[in-house]
PDB file of N, CA and C in Angstrom:
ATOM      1  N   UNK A   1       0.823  -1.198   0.000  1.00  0.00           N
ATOM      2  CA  UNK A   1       0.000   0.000   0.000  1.00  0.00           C
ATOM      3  C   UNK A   1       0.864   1.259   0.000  1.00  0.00           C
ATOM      4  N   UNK A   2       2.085   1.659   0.457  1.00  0.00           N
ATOM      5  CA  UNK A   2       2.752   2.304   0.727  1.00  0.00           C
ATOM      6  C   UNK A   2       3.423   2.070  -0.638  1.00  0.00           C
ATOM      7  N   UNK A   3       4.174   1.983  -1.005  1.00  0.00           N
ATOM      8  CA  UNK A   3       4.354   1.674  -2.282  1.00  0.00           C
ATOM      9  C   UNK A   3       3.387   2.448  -3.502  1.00  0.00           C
ATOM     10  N   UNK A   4       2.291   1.990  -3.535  1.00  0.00           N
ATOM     11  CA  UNK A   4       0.998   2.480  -3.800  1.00  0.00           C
ATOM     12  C   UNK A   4       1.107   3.699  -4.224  1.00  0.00           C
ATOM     13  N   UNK A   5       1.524   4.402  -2.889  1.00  0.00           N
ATOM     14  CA  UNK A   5       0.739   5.621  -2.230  1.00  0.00           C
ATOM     15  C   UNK A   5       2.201   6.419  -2.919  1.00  0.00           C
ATOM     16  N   UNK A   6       3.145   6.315  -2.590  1.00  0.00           N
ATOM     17  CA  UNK A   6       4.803   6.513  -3.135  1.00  0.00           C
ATOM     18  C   UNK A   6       4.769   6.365  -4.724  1.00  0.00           C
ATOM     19  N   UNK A   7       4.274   5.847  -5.735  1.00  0.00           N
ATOM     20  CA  UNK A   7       4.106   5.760  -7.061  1.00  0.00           C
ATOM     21  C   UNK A   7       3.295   6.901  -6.938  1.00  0.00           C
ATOM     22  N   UNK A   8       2.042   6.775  -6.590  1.00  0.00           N
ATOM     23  CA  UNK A   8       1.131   7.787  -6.987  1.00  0.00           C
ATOM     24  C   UNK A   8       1.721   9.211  -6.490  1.00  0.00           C
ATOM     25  N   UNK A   9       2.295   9.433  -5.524  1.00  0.00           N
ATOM     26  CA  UNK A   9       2.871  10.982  -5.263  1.00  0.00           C
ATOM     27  C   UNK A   9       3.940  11.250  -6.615  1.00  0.00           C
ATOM     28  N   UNK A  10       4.388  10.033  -6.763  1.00  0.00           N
ATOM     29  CA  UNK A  10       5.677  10.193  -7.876  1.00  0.00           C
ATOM     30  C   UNK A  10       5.331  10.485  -9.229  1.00  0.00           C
ATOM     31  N   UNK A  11       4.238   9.940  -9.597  1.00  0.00           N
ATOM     32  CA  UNK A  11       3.631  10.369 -10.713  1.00  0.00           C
ATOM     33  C   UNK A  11       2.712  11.609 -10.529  1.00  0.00           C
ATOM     34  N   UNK A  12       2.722  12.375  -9.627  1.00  0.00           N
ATOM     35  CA  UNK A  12       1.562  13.368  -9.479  1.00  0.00           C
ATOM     36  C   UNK A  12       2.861  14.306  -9.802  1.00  0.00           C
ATOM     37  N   UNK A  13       4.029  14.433  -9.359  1.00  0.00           N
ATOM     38  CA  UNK A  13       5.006  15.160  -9.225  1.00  0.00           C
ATOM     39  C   UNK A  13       5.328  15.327 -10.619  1.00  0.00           C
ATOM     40  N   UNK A  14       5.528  14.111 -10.829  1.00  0.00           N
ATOM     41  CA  UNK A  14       5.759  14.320 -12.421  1.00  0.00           C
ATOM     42  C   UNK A  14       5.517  14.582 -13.828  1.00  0.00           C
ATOM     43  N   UNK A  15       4.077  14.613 -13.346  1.00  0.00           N
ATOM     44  CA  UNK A  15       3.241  15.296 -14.472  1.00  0.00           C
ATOM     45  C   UNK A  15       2.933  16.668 -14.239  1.00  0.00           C
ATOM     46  N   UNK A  16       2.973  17.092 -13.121  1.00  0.00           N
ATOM     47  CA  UNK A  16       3.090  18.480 -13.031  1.00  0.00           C
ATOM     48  C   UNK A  16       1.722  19.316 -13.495  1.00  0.00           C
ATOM     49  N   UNK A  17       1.351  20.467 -12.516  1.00  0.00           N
ATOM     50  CA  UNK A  17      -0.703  20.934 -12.493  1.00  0.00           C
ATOM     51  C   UNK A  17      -0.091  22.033 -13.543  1.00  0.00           C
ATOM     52  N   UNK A  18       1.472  22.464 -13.429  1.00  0.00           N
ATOM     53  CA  UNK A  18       1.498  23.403 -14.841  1.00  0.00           C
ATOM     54  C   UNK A  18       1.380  23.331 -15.973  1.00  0.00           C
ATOM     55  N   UNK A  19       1.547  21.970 -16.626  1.00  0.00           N
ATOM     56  CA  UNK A  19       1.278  21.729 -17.945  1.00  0.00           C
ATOM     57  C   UNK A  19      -0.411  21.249 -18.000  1.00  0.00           C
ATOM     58  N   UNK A  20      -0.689  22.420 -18.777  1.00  0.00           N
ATOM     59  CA  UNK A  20      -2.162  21.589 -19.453  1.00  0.00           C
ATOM     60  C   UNK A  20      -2.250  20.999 -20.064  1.00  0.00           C
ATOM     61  N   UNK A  21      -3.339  19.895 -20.440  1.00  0.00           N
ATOM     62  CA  UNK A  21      -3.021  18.664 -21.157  1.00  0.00           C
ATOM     63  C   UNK A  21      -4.563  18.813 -21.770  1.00  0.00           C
ATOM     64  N   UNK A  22      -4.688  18.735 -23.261  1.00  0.00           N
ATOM     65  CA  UNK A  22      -6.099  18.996 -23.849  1.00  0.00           C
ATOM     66  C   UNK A  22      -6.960  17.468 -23.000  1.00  0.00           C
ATOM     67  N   UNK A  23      -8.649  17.426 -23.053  1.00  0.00           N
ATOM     68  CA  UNK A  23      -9.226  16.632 -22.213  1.00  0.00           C
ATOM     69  C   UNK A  23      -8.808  15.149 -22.744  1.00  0.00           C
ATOM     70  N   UNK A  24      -8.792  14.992 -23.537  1.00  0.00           N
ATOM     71  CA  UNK A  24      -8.516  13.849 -23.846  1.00  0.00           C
ATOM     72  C   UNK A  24      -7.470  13.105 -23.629  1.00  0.00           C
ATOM     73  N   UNK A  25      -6.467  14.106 -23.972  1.00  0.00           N
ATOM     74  CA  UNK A  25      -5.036  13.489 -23.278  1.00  0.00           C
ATOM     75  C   UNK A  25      -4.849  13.521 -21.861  1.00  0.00           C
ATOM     76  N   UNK A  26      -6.125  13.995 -21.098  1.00  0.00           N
ATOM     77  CA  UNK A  26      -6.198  13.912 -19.390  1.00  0.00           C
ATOM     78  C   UNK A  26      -6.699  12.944 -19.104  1.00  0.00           C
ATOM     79  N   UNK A  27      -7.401  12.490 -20.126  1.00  0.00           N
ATOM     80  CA  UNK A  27      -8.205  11.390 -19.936  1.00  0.00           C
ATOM     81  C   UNK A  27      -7.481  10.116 -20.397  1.00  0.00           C
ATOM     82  N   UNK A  28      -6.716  10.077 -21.318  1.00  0.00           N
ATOM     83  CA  UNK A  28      -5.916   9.008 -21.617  1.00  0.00           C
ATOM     84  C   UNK A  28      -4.508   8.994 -20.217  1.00  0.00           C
ATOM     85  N   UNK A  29      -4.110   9.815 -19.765  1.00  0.00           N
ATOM     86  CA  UNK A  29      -3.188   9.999 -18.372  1.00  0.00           C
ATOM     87  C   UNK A  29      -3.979   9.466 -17.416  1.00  0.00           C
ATOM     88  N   UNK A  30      -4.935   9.864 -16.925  1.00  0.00           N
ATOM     89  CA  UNK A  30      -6.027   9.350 -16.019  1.00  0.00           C
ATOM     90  C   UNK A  30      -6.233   7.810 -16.166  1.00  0.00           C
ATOM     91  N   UNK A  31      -6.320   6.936 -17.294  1.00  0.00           N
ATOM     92  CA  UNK A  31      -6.669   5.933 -17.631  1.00  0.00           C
ATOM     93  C   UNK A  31      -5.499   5.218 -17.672  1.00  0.00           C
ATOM     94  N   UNK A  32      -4.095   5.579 -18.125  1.00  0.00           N
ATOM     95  CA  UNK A  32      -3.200   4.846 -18.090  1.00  0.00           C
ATOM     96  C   UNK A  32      -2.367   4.792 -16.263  1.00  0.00           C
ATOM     97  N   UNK A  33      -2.732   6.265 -15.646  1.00  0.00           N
ATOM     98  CA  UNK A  33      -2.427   5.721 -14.585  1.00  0.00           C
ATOM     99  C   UNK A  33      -2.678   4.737 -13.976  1.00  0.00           C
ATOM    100  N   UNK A  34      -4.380   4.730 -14.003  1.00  0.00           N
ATOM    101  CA  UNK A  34      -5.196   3.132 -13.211  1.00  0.00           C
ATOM    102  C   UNK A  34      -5.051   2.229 -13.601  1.00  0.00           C
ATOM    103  N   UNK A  35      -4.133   2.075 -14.992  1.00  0.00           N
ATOM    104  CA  UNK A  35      -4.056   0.462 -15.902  1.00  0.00           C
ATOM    105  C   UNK A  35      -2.818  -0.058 -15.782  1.00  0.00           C
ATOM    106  N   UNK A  36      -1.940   1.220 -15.763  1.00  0.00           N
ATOM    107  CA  UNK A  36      -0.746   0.563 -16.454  1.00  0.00           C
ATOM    108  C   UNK A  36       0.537   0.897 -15.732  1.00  0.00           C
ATOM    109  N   UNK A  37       0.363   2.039 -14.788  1.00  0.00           N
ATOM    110  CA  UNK A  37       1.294   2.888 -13.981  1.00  0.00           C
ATOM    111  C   UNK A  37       2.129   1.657 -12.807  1.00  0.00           C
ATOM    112  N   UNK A  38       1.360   0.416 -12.201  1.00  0.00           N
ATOM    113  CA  UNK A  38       1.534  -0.631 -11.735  1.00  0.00           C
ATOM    114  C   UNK A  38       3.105  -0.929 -12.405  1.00  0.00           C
ATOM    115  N   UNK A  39       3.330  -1.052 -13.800  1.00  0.00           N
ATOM    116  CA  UNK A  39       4.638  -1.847 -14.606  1.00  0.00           C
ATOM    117  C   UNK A  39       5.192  -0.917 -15.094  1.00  0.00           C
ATOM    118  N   UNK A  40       4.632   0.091 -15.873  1.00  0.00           N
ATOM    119  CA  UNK A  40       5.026   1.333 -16.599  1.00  0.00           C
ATOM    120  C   UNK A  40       5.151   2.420 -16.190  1.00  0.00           C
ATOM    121  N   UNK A  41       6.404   3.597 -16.176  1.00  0.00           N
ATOM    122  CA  UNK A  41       6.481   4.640 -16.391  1.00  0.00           C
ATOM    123  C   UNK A  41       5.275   5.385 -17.103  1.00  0.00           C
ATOM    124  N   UNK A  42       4.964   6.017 -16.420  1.00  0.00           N
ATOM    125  CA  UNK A  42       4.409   6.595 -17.661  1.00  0.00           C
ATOM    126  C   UNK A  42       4.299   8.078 -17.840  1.00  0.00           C
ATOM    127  N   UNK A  43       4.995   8.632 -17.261  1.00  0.00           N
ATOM    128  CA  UNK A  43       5.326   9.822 -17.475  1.00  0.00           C
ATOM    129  C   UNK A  43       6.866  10.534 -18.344  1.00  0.00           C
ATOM    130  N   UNK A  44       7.352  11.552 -18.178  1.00  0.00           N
ATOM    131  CA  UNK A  44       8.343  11.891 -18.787  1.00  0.00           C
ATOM    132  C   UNK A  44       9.759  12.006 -18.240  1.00  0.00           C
ATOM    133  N   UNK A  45       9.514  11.314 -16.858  1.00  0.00           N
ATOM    134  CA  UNK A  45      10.844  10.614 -16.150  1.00  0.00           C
ATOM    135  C   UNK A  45      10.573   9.283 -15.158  1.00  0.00           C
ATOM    136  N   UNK A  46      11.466   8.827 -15.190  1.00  0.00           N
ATOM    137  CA  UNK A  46      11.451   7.495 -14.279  1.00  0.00           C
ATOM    138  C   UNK A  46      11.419   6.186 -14.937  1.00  0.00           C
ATOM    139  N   UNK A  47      11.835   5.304 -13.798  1.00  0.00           N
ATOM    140  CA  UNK A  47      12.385   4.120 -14.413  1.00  0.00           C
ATOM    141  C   UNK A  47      10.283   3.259 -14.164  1.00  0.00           C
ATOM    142  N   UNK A  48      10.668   2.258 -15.260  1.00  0.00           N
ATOM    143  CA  UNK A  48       8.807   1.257 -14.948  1.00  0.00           C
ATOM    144  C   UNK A  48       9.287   0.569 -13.565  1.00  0.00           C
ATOM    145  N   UNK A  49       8.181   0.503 -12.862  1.00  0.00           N
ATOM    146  CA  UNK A  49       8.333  -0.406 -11.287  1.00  0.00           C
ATOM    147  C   UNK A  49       8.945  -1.880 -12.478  1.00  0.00           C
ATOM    148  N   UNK A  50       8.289  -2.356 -13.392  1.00  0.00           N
ATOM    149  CA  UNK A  50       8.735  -3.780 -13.528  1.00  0.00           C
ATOM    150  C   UNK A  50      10.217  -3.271 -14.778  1.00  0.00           C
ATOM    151  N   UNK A  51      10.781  -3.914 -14.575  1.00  0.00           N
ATOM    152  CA  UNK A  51      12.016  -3.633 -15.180  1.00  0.00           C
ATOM    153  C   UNK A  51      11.786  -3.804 -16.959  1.00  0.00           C
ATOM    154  N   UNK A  52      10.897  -4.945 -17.300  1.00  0.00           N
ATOM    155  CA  UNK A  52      11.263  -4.981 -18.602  1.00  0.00           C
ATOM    156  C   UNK A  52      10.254  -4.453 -19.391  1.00  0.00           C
ATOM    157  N   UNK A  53       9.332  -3.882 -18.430  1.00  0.00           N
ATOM    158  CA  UNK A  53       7.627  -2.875 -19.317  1.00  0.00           C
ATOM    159  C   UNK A  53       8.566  -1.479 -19.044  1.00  0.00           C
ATOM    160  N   UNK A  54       8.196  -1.231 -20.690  1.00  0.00           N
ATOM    161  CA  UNK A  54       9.117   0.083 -21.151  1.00  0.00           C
ATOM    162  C   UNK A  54       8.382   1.134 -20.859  1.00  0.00           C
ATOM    163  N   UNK A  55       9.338   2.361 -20.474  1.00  0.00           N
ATOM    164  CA  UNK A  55       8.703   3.571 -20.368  1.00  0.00           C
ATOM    165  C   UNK A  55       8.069   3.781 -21.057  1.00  0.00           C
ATOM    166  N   UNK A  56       6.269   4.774 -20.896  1.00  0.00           N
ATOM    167  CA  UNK A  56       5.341   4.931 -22.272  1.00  0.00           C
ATOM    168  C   UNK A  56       6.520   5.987 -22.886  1.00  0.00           C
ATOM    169  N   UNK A  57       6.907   6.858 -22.314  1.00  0.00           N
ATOM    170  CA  UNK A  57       7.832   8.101 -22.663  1.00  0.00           C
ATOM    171  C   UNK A  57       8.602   7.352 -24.499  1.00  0.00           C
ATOM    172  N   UNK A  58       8.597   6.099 -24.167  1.00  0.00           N
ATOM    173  CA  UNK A  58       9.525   5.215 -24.988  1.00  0.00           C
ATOM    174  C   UNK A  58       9.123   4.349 -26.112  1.00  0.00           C
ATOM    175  N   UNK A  59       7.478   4.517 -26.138  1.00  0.00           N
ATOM    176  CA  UNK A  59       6.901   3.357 -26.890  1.00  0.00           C
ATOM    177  C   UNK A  59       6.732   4.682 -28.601  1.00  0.00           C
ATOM    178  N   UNK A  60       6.891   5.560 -28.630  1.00  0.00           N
ATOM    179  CA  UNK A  60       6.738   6.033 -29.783  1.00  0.00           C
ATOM    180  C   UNK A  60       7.950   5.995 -30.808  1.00  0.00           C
ATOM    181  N   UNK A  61       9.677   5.613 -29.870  1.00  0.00           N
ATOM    182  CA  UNK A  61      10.633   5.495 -30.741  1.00  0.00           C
ATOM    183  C   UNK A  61      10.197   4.028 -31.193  1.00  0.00           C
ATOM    184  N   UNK A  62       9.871   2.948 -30.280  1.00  0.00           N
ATOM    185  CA  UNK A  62       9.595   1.469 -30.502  1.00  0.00           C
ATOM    186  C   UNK A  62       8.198   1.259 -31.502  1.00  0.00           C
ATOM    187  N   UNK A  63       7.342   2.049 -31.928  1.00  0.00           N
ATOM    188  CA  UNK A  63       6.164   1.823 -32.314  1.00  0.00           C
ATOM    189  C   UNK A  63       5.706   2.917 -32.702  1.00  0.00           C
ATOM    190  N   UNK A  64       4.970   2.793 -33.699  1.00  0.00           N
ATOM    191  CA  UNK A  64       4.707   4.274 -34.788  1.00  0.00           C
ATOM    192  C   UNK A  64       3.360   4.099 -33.560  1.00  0.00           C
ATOM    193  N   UNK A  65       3.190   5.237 -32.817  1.00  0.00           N
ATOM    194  CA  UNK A  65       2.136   5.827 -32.011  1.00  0.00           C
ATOM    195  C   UNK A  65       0.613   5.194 -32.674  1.00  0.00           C
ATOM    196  N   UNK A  66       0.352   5.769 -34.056  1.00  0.00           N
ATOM    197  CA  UNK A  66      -1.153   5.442 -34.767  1.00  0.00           C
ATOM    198  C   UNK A  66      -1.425   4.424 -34.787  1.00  0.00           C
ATOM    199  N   UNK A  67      -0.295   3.562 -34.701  1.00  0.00           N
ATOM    200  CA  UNK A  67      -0.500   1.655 -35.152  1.00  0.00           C
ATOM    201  C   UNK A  67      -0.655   1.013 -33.769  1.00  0.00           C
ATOM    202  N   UNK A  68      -0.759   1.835 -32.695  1.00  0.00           N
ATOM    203  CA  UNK A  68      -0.830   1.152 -31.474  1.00  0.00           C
ATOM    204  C   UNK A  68      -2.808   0.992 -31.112  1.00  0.00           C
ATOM    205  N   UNK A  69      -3.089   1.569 -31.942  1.00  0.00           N
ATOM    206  CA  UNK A  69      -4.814   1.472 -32.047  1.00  0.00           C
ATOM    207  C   UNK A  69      -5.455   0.329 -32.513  1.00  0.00           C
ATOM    208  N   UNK A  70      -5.064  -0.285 -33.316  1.00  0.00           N
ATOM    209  CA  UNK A  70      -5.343  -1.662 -33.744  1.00  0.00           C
ATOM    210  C   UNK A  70      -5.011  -2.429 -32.595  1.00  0.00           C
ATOM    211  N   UNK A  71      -4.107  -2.219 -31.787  1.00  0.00           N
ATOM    212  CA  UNK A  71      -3.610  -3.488 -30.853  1.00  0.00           C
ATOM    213  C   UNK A  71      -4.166  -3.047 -29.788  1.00  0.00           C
ATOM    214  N   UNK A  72      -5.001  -1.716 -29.297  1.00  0.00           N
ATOM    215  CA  UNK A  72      -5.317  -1.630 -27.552  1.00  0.00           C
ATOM    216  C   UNK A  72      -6.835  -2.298 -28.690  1.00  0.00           C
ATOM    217  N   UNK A  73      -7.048  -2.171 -29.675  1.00  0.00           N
ATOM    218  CA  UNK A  73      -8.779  -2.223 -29.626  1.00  0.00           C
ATOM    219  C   UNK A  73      -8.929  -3.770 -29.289  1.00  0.00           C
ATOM    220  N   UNK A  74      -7.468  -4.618 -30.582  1.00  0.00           N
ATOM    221  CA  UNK A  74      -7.601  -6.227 -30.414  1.00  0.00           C
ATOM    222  C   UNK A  74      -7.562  -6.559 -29.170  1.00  0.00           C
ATOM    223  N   UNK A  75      -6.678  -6.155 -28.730  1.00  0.00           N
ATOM    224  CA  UNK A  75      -6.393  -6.531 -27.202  1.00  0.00           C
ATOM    225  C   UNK A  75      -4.746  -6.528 -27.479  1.00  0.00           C
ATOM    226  N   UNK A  76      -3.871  -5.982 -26.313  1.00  0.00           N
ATOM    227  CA  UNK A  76      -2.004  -6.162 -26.815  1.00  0.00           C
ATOM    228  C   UNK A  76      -2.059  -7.677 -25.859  1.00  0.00           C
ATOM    229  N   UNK A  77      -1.179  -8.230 -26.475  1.00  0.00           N
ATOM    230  CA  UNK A  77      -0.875  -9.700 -26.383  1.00  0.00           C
ATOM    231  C   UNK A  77       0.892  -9.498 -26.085  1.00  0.00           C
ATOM    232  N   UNK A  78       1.613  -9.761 -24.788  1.00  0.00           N
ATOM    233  CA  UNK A  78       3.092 -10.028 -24.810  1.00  0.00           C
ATOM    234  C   UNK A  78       3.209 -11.486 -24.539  1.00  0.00           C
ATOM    235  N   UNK A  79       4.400 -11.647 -24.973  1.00  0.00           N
ATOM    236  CA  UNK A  79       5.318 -12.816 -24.146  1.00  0.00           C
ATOM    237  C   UNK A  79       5.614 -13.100 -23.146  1.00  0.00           C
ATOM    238  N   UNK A  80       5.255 -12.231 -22.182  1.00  0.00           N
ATOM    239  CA  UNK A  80       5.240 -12.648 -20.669  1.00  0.00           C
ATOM    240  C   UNK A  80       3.847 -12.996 -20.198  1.00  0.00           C
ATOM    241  N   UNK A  81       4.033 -13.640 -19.059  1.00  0.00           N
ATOM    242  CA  UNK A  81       2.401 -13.635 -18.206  1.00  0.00           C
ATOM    243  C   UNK A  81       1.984 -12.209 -17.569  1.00  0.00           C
ATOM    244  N   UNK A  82       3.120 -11.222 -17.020  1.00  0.00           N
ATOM    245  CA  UNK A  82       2.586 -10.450 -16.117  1.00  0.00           C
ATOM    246  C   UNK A  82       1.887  -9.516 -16.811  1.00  0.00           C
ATOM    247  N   UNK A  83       1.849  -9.622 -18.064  1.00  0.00           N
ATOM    248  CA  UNK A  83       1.232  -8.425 -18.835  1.00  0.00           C
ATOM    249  C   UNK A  83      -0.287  -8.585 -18.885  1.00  0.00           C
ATOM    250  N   UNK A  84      -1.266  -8.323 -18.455  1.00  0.00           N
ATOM    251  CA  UNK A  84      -2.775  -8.609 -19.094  1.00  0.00           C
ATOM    252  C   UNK A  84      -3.142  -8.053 -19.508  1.00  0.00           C
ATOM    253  N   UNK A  85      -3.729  -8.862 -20.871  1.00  0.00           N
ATOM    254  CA  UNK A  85      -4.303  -8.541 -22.088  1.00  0.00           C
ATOM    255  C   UNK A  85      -5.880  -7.228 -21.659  1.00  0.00           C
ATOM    256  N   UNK A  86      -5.342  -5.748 -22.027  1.00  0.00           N
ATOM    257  CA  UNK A  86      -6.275  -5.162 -22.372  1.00  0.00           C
ATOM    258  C   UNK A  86      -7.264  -4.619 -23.345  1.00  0.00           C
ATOM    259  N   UNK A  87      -8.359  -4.911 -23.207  1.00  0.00           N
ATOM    260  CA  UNK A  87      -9.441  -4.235 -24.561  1.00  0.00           C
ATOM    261  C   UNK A  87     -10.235  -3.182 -24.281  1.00  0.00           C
ATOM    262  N   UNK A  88      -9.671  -2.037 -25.149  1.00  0.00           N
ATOM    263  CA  UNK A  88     -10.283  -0.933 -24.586  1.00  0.00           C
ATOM    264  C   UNK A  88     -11.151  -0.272 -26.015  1.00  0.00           C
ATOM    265  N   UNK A  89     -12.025   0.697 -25.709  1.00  0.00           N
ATOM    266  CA  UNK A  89     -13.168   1.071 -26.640  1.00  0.00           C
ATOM    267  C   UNK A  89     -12.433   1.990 -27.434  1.00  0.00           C
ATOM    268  N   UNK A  90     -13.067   2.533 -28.878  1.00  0.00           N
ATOM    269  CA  UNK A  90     -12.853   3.474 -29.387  1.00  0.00           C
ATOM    270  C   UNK A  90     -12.153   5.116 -28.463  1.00  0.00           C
ATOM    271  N   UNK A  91     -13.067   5.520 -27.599  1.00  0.00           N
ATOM    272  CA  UNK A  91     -12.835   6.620 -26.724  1.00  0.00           C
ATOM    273  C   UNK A  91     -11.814   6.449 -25.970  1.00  0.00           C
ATOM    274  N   UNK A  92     -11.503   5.340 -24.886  1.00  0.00           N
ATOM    275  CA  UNK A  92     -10.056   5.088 -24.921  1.00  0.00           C
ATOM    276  C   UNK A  92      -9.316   5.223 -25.571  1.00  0.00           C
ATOM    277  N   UNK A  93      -9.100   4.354 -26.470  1.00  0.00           N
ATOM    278  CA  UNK A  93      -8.121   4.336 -27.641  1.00  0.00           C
ATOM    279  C   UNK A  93      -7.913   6.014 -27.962  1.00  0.00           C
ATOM    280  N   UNK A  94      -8.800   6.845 -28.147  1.00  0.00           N
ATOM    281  CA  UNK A  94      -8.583   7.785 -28.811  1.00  0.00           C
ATOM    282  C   UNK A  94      -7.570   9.027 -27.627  1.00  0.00           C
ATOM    283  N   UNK A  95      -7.860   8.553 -26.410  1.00  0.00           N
ATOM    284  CA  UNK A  95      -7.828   9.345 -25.168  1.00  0.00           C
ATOM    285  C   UNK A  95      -6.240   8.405 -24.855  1.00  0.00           C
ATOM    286  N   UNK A  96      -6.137   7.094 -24.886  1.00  0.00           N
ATOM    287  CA  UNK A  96      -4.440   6.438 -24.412  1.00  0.00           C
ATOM    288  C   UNK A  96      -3.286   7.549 -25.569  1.00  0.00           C
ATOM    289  N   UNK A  97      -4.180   7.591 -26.690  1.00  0.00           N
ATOM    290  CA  UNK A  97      -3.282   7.675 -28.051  1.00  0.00           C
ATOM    291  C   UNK A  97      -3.129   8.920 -27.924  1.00  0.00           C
ATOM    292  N   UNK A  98      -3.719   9.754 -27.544  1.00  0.00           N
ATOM    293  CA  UNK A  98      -4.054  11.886 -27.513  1.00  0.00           C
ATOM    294  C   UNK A  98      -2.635  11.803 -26.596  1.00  0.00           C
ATOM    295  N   UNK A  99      -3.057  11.122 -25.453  1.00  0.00           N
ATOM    296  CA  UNK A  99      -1.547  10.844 -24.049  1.00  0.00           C
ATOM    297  C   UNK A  99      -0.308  10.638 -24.548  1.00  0.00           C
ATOM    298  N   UNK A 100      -0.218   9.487 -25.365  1.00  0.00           N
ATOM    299  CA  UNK A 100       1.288   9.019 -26.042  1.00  0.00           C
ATOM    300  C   UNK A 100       1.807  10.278 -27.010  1.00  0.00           C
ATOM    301  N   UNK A 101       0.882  10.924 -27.557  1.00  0.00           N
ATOM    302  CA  UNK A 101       1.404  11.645 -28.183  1.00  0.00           C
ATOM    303  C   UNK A 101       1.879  12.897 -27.527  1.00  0.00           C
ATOM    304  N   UNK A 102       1.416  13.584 -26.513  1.00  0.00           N
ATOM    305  CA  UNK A 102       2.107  14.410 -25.547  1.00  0.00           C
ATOM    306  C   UNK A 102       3.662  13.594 -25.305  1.00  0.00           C
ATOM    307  N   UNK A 103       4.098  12.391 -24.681  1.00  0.00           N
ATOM    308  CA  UNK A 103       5.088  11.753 -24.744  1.00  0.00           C
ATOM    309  C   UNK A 103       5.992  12.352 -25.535  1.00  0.00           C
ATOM    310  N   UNK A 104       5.643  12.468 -27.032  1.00  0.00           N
ATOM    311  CA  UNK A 104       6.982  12.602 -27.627  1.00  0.00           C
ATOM    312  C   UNK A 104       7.518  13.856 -27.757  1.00  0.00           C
ATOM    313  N   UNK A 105       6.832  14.919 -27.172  1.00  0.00           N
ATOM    314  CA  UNK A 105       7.233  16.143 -26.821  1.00  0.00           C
ATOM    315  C   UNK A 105       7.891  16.634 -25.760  1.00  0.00           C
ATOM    316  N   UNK A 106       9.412  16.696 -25.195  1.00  0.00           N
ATOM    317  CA  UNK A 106      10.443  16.417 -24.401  1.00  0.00           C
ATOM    318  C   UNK A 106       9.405  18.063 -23.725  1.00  0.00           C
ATOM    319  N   UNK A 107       8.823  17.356 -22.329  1.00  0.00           N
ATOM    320  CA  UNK A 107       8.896  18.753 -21.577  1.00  0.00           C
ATOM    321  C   UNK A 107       7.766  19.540 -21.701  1.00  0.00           C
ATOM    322  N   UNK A 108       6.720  18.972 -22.236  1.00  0.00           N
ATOM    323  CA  UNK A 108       5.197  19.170 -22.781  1.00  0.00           C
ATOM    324  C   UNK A 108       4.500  18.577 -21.720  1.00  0.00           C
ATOM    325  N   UNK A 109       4.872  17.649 -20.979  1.00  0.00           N
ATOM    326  CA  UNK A 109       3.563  17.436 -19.785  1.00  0.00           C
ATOM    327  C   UNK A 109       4.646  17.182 -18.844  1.00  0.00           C
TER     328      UNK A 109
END
């Protein structure tokens, strides 16, 4: 729980109340915190709690950003177990993807 509570201050810090973020991309931040913040970085510093789930900061050099929509709608499928398979709706998708794309702007959120 502490732990928990220590991620979540760490990511509050790090996204910072000065950068505005259009709604959607608040809403895709909002959504990836509760999903994915557990394994992943997902902000614009820090290492992922699980060592080998890559920073999101990182998935746009690894993966053309647009093509990651086909795979949250199928569901993303890894090679490990700890990963579970998520399926998320159009509005997600549109709201994870608005988020990643803030990512590739060094210093934008």
């Amino acid at each position: 729980m502490i732990r928990v509570l220590i991620l979540t201050a760490v990511l509050a810090l790090s996204t910072g109340a000065a950068f505005a973020l259009d709604p959607a991309a608040q809403r895709g931040l909002t959504f990836v915190r509760a999903n994915c913040a557990m394994c992943h970085a997902v902000g614009h510093f820090g290492d992922s709690p699980l060592s080998p789930a890559p920073p999101f900061r990182t998935l746009h050099a690894l993966y053309p950003v647009e093509e990651l929509e086909e795979a949250l709608a199928e569901g993303i499928v890894t090679g490990h177990p700890s990963m579970p398979q998520f399926t998320l709706d159009g509005a997600q998708i549109d709201d994870v993807i608005a988020y990643l794309k803030t990512l590739e702007k060094p210093g934008a959120q």
